[in-house]
Protein backbone atom coordinates (compact mmCIF):
# COMPACT_ATOMS: atom_id res chain seq x y z
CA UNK A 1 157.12 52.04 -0.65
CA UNK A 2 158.36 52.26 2.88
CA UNK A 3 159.02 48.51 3.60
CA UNK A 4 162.19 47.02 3.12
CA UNK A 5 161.19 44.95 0.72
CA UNK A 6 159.19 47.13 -1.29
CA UNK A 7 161.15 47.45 -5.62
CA UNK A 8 161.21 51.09 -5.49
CA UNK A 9 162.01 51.80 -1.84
CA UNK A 10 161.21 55.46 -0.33
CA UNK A 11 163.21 56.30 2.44
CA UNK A 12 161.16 57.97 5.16
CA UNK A 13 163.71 61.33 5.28
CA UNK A 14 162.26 61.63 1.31
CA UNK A 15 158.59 61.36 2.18
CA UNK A 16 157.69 65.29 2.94
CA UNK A 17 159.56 65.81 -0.37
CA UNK A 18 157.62 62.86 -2.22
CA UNK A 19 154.33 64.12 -0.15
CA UNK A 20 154.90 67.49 -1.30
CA UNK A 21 156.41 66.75 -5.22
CA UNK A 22 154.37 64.21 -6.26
CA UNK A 23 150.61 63.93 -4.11
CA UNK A 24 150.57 67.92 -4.22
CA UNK A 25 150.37 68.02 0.01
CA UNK A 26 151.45 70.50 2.56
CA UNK A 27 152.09 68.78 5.52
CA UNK A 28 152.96 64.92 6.21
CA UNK A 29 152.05 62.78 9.30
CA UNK A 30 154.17 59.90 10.54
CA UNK A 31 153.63 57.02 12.95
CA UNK A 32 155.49 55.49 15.34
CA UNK A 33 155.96 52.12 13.23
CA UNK A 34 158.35 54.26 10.54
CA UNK A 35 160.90 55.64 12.98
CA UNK A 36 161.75 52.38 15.02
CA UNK A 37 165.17 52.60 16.36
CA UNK A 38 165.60 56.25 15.36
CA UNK A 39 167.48 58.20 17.21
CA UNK A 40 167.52 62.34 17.34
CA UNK A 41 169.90 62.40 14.98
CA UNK A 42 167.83 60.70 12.33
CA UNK A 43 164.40 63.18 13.91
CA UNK A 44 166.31 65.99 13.45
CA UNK A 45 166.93 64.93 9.95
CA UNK A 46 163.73 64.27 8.98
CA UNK A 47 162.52 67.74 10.30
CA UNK A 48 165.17 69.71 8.18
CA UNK A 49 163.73 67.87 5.23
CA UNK A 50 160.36 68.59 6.16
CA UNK A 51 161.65 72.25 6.15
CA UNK A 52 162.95 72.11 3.04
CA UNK A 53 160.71 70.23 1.17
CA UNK A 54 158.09 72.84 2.65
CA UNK A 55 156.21 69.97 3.72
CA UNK A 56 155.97 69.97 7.60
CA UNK A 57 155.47 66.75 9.69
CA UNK A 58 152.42 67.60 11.91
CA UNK A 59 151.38 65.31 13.46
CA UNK A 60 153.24 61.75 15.26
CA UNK A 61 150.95 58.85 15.11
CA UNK A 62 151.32 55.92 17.65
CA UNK A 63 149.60 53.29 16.13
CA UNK A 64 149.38 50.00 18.86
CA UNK A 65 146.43 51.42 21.53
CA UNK A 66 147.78 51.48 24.88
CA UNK A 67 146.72 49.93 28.29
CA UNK A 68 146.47 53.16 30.28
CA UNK A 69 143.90 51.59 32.44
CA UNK A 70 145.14 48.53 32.80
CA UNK A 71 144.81 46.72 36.30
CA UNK A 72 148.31 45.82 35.82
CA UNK A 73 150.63 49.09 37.25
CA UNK A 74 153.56 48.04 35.54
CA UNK A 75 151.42 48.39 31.93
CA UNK A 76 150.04 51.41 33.05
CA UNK A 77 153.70 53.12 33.57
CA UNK A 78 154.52 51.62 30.24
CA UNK A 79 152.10 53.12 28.29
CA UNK A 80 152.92 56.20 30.29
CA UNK A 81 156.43 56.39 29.73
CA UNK A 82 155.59 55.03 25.83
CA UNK A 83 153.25 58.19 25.04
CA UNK A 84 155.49 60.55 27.20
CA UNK A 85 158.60 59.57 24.16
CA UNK A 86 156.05 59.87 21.50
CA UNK A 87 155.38 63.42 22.62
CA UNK A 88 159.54 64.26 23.02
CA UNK A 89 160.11 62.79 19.23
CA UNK A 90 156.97 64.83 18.47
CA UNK A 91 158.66 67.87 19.70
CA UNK A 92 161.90 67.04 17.48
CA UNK A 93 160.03 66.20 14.44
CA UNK A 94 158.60 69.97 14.56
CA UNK A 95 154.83 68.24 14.92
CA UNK A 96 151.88 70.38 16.71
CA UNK A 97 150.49 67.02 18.24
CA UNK A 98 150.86 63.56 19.17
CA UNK A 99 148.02 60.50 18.61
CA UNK A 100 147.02 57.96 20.82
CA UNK A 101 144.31 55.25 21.26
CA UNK A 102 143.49 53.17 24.29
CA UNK A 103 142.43 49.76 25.04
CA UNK A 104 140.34 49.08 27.26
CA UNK A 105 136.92 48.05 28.12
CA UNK A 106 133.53 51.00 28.46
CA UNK A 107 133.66 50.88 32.14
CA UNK A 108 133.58 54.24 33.76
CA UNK A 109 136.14 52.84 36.41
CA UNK A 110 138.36 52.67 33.31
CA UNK A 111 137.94 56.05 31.91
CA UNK A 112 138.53 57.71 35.55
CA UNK A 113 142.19 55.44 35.17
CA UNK A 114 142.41 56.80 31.66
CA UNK A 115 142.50 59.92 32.62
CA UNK A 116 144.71 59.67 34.98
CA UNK A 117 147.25 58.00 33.00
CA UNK A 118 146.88 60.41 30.24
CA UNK A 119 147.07 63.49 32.61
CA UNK A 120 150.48 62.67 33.40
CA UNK A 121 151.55 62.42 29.39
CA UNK A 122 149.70 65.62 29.40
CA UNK A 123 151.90 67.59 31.96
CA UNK A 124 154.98 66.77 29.68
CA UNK A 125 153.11 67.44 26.43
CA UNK A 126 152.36 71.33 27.86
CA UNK A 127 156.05 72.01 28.51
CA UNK A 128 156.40 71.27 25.09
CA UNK A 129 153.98 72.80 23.42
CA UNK A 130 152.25 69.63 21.72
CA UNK A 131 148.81 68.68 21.85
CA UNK A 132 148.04 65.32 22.40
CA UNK A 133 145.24 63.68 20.43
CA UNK A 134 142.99 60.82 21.51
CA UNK A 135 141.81 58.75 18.32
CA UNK A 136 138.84 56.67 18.94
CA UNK A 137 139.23 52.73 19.23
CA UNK A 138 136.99 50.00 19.96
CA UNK A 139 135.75 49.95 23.52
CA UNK A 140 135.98 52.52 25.78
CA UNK A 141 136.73 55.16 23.15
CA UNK A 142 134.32 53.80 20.48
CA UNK A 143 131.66 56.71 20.84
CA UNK A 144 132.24 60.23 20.71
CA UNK A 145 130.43 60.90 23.84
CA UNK A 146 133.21 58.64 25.79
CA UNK A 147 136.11 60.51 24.14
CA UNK A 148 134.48 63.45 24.99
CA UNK A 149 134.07 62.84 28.73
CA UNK A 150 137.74 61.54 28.94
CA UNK A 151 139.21 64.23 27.59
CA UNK A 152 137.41 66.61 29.91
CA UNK A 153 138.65 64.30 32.91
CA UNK A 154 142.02 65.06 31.74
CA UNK A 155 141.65 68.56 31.42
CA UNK A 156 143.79 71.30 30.30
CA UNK A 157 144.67 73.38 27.19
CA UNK A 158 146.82 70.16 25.69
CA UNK A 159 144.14 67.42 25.22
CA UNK A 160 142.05 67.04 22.46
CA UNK A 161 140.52 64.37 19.55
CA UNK A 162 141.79 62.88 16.17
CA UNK A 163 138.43 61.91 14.51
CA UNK A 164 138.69 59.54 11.74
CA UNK A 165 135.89 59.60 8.62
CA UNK A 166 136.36 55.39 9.03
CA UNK A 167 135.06 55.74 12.78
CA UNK A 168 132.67 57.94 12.21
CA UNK A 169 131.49 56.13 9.24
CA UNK A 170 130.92 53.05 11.90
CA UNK A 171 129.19 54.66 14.01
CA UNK A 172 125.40 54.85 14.89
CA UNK A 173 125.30 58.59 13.65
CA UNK A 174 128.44 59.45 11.72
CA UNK A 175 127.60 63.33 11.27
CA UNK A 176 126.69 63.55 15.60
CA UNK A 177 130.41 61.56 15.89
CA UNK A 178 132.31 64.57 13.81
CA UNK A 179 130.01 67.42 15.11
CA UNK A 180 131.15 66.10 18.81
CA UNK A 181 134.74 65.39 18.40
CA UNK A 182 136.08 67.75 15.62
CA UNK A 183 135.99 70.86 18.02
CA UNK A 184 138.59 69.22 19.82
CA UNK A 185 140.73 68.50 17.06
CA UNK A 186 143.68 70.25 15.90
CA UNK A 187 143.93 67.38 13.09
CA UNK A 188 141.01 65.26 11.35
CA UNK A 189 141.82 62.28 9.42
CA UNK A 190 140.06 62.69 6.15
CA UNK A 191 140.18 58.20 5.84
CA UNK A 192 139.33 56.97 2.29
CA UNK A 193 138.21 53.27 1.48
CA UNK A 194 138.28 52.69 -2.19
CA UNK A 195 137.25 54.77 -5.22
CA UNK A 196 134.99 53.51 -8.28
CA UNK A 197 133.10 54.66 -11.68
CA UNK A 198 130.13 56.31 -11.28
CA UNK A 199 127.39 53.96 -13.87
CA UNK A 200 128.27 54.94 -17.48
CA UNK A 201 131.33 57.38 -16.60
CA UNK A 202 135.19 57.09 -16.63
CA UNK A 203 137.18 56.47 -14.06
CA UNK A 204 138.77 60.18 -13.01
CA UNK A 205 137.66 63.72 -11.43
CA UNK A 206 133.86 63.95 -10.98
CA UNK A 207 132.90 60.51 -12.53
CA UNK A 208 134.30 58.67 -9.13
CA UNK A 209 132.38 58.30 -5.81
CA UNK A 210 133.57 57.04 -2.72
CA UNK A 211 132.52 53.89 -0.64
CA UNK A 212 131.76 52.08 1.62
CA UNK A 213 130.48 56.15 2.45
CA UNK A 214 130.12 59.04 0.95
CA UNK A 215 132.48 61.81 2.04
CA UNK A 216 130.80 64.80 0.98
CA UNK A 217 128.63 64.75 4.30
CA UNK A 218 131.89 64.17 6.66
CA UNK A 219 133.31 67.46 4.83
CA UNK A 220 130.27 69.30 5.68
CA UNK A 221 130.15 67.81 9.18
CA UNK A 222 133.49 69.15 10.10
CA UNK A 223 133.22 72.66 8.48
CA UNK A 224 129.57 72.87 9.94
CA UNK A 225 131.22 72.88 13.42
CA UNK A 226 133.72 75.95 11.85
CA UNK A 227 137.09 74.00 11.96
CA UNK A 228 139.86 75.40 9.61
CA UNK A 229 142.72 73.14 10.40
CA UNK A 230 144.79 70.25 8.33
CA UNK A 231 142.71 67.26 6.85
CA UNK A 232 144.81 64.40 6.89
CA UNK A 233 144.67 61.95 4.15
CA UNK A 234 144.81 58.24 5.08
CA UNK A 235 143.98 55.71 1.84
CA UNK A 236 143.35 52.41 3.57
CA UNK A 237 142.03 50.76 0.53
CA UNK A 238 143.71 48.79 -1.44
CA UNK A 239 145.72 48.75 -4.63
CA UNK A 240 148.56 51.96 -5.54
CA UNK A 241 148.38 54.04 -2.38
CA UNK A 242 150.02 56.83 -4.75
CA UNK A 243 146.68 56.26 -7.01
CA UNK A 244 144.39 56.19 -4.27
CA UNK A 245 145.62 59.42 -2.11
CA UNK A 246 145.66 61.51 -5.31
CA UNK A 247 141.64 60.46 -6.27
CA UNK A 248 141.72 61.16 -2.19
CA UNK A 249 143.41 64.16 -2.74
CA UNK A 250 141.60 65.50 -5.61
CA UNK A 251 137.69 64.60 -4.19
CA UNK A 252 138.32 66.68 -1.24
CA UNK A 253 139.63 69.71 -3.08
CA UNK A 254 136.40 69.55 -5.04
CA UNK A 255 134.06 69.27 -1.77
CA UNK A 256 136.09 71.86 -0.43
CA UNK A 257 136.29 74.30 -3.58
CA UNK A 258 139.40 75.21 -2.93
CA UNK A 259 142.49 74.67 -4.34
CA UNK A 260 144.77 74.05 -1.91
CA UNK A 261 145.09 71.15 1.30
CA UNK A 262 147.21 71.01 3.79
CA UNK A 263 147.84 67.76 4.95
């Protein structure tokens, strides 16, 4: 609904409103992707929206990893200066945090130059007041036990996780992955794959069951650790997105018993 092409086009300004009128949500993340070439003008927009549409961006998403321990310096100040703008259009857009993931290979050289890059982002992110999020990503980030060393290289008050149900889902021990990371997180991307029947029942409310993994156990995970912020729905499956974040939408309500979600 967001692509140029799409037959009923949503502007991005209108998507707090939409996220809000018609999914039922309290809060809205963005990535990078949907505000090329914006300006603060067009930030500042989307913010007021946000505002009063009572549906607040939270958190700014930069989707491409980034070389921040590359051997090449000139990549390294890139993805410096890249993730030091994410975390200024952050600040406009009235988010608590900014997202990043890294390439790079599981070398501990490379996590030492991680940090180091990532430091630096962090000393602007502070003044700020945003908290920037690593989000795990094949390599040296793949296990929670690396993004957990990394961000305790970086240090500070600023630095924490965005776990994702898909990567924990991947990994060797999916419930260990959230119990790790989710303390650091200020967000958790609740990720859903695709929704079907369960044998001999419709197709709505308590008669559907997620795969390729059930999500009840990733609920538990994170509230077993006692974490009470936003759980960020992100349908990756395919078919209507609207379809699939509402069934997302409504199976977490139900795992959570309550009636409300934020994000």
């Amino acid at each position: 609904m967001l692509l140029p092409e799409a037959k009923h086009r949503l502007a991005v300004e209108d998507l707090p409103r939409y996220a809000h009128e018609v999914l039922g949500l309290g809060g809205v993340n963005l990535t990078t992707d949907l505000l090329a070439g914006a300006d603060r003008t067009l930030l500042e927009g989307i913010r007021e929206r946000a505002d009063k549409a009572a549906c607040a961006c939270l958190l700014l998403i930069e989707p491409e990893p980034l070389p921040f321990a590359s051997a090449d310096r000139a990549e390294v100040k890139g993805a410096i200066d890249r993730m030091t703008r994410v975390v200024e259009a952050a600040h406009i857009l009235g988010c608590s945090s900014a997202a990043v993931s890294i390439i790079a290979k599981d070398e501990d050289l490379l996590l030492a130059k991680a940090a180091d890059g990532l430091r630096k982002v962090v000393e602007r992110a502070e003044r700020l007041e945003i908290n920037l999020l690593v989000s795990p990503h094949a390599g040296l980030t793949a296990s929670a036990d690396r993004v957990s060393d990394l961000i305790k290289r970086v240090g500070g008050f600023r630095i924490g996780t965005f776990p994702d149900f898909e990567a924990a889902a991947a990994s060797d021990d999916p419930i260990g992955f959230l119990h790790r990371l989710t303390p650091y997180a200020t967000v958790v991307s609740a990720t859903t794959i695709k929704f079907v029947a369960k044998k001999g029942k419709g197709e709505e409310g308590d008669s559907l069951t997620h795969k390729p993994y059930d999500l009840e156990p990733m609920i538990e995970a994170v509230r077993a650790v006692g974490y009470d912020g936003p759980l960020a729905l992100d349908y990756r499956g395919t078919g209507d997105v609207t379809m699939g974040l509402t069934r997302s939408r409504d199976t977490i309500r139900r795992l959570l018993g309550e009636g409300d979600l934020q994000a």
